[in-house]
N, C-alpha and C. Protein backbone atom coordinates (compact mmCIF):
# COMPACT_ATOMS: atom_id res chain seq x y z
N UNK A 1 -13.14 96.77 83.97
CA UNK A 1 -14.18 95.91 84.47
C UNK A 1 -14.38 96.21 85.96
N UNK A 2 -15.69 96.26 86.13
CA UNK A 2 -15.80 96.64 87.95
C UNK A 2 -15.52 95.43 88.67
N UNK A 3 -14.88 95.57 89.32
CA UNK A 3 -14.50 94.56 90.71
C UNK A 3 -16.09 93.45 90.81
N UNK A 4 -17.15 93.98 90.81
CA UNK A 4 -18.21 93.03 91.28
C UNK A 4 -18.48 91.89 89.83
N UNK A 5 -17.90 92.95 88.57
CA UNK A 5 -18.05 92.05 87.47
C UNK A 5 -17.25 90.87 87.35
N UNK A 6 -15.90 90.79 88.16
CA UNK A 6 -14.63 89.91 87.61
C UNK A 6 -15.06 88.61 88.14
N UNK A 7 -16.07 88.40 89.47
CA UNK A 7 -15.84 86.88 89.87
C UNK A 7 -16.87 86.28 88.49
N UNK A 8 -17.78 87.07 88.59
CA UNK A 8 -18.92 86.76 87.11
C UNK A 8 -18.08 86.02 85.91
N UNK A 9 -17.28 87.02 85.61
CA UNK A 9 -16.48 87.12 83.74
C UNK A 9 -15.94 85.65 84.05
N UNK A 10 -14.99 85.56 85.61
CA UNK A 10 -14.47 84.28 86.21
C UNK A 10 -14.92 82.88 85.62
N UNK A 11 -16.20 83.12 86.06
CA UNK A 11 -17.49 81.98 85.89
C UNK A 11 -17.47 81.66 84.41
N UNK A 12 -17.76 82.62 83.53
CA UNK A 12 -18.05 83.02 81.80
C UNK A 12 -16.85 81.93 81.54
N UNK A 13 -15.76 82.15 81.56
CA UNK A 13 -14.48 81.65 81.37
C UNK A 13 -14.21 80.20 81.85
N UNK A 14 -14.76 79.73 82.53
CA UNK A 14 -14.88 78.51 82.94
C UNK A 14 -15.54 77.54 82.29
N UNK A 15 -17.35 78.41 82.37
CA UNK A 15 -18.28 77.31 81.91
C UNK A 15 -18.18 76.39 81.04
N UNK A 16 -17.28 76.62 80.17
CA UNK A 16 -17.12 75.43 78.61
C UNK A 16 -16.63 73.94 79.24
N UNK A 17 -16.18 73.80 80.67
CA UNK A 17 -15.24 72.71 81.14
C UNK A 17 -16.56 72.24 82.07
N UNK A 18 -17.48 72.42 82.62
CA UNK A 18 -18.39 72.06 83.58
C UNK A 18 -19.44 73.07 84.31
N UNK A 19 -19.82 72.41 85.17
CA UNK A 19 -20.88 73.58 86.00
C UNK A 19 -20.37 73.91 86.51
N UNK A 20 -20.00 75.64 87.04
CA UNK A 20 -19.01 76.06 87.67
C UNK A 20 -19.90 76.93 89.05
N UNK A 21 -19.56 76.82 90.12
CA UNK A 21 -19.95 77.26 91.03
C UNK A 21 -19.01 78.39 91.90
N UNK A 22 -19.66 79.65 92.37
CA UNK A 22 -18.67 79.98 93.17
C UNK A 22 -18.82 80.40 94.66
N UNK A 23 -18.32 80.05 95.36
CA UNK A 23 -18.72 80.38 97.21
C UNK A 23 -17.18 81.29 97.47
N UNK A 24 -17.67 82.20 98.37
CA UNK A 24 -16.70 82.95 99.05
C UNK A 24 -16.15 82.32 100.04
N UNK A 25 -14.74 83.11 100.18
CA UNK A 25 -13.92 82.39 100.99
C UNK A 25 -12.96 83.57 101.40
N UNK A 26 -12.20 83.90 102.46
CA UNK A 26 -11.52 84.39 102.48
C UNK A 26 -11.63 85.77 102.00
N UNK A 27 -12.36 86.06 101.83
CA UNK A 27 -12.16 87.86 101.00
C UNK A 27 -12.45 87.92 99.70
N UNK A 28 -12.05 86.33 99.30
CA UNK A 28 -12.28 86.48 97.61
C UNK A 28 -13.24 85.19 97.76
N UNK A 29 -13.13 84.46 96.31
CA UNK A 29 -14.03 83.27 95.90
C UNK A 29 -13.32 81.93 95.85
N UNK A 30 -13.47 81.04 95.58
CA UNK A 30 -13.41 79.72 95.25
C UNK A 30 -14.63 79.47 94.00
N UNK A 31 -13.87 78.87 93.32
CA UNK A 31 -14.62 78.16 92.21
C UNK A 31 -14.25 76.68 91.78
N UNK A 32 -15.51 76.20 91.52
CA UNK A 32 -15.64 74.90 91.43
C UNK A 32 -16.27 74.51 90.13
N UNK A 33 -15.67 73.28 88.86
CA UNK A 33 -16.42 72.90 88.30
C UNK A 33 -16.57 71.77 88.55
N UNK A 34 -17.66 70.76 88.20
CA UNK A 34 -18.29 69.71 88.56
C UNK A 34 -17.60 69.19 90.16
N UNK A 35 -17.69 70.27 91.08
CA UNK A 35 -17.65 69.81 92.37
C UNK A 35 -15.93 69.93 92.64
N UNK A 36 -15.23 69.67 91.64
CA UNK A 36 -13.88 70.18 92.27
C UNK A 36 -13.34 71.58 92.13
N UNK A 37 -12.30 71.64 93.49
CA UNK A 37 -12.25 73.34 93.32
C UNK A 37 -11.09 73.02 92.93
N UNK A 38 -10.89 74.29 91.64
CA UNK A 38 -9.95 74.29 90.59
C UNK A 38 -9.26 75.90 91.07
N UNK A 39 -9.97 77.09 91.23
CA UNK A 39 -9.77 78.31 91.02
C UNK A 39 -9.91 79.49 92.54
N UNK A 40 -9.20 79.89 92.72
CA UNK A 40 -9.23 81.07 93.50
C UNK A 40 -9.30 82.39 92.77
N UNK A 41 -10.01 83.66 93.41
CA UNK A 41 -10.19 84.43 93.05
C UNK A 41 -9.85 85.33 93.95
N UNK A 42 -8.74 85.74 94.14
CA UNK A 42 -8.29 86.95 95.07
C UNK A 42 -7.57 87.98 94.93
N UNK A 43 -7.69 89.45 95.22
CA UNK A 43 -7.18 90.09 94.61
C UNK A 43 -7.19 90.47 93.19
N UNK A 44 -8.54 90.55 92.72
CA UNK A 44 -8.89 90.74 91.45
C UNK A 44 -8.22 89.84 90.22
N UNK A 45 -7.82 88.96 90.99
CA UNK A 45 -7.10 87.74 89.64
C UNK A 45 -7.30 86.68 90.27
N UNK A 46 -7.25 86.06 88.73
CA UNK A 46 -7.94 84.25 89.08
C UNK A 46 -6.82 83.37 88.94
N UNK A 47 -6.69 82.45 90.22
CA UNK A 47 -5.25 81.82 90.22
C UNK A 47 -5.75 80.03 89.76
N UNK A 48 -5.64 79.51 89.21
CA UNK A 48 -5.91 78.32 88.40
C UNK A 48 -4.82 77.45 89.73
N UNK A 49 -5.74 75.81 90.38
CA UNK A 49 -4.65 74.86 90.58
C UNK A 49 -3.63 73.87 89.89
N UNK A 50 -2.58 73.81 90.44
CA UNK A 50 -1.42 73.19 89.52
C UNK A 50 -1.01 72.44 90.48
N UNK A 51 -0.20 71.51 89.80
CA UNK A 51 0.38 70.54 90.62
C UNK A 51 2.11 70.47 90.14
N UNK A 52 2.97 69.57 90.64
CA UNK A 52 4.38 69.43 90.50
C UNK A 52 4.40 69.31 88.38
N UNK A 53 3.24 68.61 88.26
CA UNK A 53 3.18 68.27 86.64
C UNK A 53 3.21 69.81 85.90
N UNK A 54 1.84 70.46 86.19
CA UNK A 54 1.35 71.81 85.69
C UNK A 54 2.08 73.04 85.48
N UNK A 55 2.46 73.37 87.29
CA UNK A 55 3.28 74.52 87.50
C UNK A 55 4.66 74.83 86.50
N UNK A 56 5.87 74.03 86.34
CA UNK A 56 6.05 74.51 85.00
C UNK A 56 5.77 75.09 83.86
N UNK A 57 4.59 74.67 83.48
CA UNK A 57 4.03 75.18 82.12
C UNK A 57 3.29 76.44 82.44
N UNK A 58 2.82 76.63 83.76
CA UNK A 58 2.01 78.11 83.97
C UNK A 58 2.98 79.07 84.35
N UNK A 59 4.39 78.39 85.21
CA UNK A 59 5.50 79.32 84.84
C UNK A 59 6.09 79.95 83.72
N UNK A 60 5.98 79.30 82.77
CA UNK A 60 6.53 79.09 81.26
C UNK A 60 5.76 80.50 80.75
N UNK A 61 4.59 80.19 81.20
CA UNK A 61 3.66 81.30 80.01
C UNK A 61 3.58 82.28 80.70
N UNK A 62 4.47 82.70 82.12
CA UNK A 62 4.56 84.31 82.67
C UNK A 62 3.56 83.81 83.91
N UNK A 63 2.98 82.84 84.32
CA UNK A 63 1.95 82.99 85.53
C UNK A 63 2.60 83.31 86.57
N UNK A 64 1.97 83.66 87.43
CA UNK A 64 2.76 84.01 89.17
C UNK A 64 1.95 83.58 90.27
N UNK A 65 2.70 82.64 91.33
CA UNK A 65 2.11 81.73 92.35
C UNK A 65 1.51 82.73 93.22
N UNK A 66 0.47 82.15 93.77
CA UNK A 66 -0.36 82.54 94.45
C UNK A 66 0.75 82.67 96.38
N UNK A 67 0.68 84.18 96.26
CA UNK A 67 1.54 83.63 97.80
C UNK A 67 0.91 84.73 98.48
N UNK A 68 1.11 84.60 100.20
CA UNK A 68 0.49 85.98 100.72
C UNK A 68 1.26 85.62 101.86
N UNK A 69 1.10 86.45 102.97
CA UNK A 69 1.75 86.21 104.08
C UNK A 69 1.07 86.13 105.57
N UNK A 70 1.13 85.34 106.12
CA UNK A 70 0.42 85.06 107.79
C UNK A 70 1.58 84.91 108.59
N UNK A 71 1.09 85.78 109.89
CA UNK A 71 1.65 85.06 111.46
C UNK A 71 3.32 85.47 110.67
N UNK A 72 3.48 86.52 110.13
CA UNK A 72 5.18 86.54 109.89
C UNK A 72 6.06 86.05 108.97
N UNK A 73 5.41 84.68 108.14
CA UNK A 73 5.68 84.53 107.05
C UNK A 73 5.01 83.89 105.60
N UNK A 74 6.13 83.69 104.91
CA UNK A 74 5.16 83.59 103.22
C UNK A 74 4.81 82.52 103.09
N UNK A 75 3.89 82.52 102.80
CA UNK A 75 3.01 81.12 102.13
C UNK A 75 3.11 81.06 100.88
N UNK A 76 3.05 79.94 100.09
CA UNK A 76 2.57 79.77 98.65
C UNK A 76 1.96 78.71 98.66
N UNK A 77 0.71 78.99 97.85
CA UNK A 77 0.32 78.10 97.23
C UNK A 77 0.35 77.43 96.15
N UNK A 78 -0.07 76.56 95.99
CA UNK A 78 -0.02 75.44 94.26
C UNK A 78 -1.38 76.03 93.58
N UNK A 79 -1.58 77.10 93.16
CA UNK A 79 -2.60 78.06 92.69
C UNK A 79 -1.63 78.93 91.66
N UNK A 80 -1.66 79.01 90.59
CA UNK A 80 -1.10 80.07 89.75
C UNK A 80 -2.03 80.66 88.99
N UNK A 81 -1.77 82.31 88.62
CA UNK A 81 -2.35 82.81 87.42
C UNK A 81 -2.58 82.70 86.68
N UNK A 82 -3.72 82.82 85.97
CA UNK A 82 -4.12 82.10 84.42
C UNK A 82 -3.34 83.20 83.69
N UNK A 83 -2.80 82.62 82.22
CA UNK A 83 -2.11 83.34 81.79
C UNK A 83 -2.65 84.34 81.12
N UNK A 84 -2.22 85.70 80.46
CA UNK A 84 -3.55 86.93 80.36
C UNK A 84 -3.91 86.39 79.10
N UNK A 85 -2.89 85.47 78.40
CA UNK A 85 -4.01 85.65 76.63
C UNK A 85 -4.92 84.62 76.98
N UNK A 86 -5.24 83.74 77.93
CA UNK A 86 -6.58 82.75 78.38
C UNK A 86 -7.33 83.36 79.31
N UNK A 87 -7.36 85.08 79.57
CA UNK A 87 -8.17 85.57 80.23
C UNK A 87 -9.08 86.17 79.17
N UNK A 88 -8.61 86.32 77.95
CA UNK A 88 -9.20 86.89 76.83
C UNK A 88 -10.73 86.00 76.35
N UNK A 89 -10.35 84.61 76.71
CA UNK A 89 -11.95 83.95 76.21
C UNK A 89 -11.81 82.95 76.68
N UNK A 90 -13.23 82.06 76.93
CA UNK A 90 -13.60 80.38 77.33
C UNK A 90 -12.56 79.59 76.15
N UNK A 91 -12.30 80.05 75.33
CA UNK A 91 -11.36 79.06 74.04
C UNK A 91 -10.12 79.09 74.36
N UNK A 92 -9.54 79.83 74.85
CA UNK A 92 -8.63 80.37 75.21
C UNK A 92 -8.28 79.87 76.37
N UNK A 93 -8.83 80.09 77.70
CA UNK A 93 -9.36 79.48 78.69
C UNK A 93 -9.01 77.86 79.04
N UNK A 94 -9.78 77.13 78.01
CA UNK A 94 -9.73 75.68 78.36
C UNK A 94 -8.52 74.93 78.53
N UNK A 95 -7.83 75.11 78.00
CA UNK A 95 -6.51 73.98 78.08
C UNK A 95 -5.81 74.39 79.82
N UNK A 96 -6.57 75.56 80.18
CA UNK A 96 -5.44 75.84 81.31
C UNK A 96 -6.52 75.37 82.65
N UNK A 97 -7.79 75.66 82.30
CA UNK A 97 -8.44 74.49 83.10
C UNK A 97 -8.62 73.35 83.27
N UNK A 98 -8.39 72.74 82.32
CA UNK A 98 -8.17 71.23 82.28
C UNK A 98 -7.00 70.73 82.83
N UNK A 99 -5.76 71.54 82.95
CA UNK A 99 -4.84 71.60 83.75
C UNK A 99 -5.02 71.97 84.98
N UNK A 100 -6.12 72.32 85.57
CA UNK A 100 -6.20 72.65 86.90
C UNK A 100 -6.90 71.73 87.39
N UNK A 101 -8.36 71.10 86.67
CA UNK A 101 -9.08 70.04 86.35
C UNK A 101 -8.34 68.91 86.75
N UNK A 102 -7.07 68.61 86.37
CA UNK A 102 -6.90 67.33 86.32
C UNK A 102 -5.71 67.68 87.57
N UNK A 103 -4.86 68.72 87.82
CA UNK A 103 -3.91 68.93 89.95
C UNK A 103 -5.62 68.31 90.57
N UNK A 104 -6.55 68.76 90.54
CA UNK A 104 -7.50 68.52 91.67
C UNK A 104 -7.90 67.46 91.21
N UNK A 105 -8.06 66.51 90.25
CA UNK A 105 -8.22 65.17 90.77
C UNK A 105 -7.44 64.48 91.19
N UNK A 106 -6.08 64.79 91.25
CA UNK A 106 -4.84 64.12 91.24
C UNK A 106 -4.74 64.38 92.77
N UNK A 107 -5.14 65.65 93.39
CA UNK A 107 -4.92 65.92 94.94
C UNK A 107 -6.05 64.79 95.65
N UNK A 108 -7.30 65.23 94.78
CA UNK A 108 -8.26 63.70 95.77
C UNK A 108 -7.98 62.88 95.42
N UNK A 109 -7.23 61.91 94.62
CA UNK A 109 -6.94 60.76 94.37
C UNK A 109 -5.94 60.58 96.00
N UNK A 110 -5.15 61.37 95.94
CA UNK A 110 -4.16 61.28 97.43
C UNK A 110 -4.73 61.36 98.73
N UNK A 111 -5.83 61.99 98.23
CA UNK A 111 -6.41 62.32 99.81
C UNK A 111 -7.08 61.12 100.22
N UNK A 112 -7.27 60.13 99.09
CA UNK A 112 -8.43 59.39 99.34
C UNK A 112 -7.79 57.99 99.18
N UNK A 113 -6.26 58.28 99.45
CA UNK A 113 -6.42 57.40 99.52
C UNK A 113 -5.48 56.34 100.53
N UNK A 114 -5.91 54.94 100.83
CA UNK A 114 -5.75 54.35 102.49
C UNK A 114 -4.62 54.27 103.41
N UNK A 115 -4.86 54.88 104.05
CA UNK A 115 -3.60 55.54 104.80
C UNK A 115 -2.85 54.35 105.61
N UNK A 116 -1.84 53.98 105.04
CA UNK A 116 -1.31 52.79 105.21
C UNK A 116 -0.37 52.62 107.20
N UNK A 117 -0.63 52.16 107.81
CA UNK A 117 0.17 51.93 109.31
C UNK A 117 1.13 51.77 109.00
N UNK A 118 2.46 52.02 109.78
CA UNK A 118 3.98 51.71 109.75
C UNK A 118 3.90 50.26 110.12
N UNK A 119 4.81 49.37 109.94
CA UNK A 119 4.85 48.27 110.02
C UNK A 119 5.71 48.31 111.59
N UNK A 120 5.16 47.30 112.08
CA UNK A 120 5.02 46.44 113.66
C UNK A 120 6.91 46.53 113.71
N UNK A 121 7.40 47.15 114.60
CA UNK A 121 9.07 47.13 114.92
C UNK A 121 9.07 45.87 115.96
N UNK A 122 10.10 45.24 115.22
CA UNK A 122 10.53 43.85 115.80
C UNK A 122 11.93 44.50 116.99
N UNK A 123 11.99 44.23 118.23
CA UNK A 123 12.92 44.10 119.08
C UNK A 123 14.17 44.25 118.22
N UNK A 124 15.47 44.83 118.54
CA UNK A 124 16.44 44.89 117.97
C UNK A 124 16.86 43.23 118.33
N UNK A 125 17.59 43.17 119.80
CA UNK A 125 17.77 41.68 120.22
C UNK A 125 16.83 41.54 121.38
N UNK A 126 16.00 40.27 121.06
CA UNK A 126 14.59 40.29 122.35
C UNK A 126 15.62 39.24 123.15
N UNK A 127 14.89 39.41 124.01
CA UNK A 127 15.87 38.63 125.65
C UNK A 127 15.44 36.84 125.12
N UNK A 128 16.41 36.39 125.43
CA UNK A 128 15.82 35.09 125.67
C UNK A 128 14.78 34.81 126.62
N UNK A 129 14.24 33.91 127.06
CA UNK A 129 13.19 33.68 128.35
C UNK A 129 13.81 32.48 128.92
């Protein structure tokens, strides 16, 4: 498959879960269905988001975390590889987006939500007056 075809096939593979959109980023893509971004596309492979729940199971089936390196050291991200037999079709496909589907609502649920103040520190012993 030519390199310009893969963010396309990307898209193909998605569509069954929502409207999938993709904007560049970084060198590669971002993809989004119904407005959340679920998918990176870098390096000619599509890394699906996971969360503490997910990542197990995309470990399980052979996936590999999305990591690269800046400023000296490694990063990883909560992005893993879709596994290759769900690169084969949208049927195939779905269960591992819906797993990515549901890390990104679970990340805006956190983001969004009210960021609580530390509570008021009382004097250890306040002076008499």
């Amino acid at each position: 498959m030519a390199a310009d075809d893969f963010p396309a096939y990307c898209e193909e593979l998605l569509a069954p879960t929502g409207r999938v959109q993709r904007r560049r980023m970084f060198g590669g893509h971002g993809l989004y269905v119904d407005g959340l971004f679920v998918a990176i596309i870098a390096f000619e492979r599509l890394y699906l988001k996971a969360d503490a729940a997910s990542a197990p199971r995309f470990e399980a089936a052979g996936a590999e975390r999305f990591v690269y390196s800046a400023r000296g050291r490694t990063v990883q991200l909560n992005y893993w590889t879709a596994p290759a037999e769900a690169m084969e079709s949208p049927a195939a496909m779905l269960p591992w987006v819906r797993l990515a589907q549901q890390a990104a609502l679970s990340a805006k649920a956190v983001q969004a939500a009210p960021k609580v103040a530390p509570a008021a520190r009382k004097p250890k012993n306040p002076r008499p007056r």
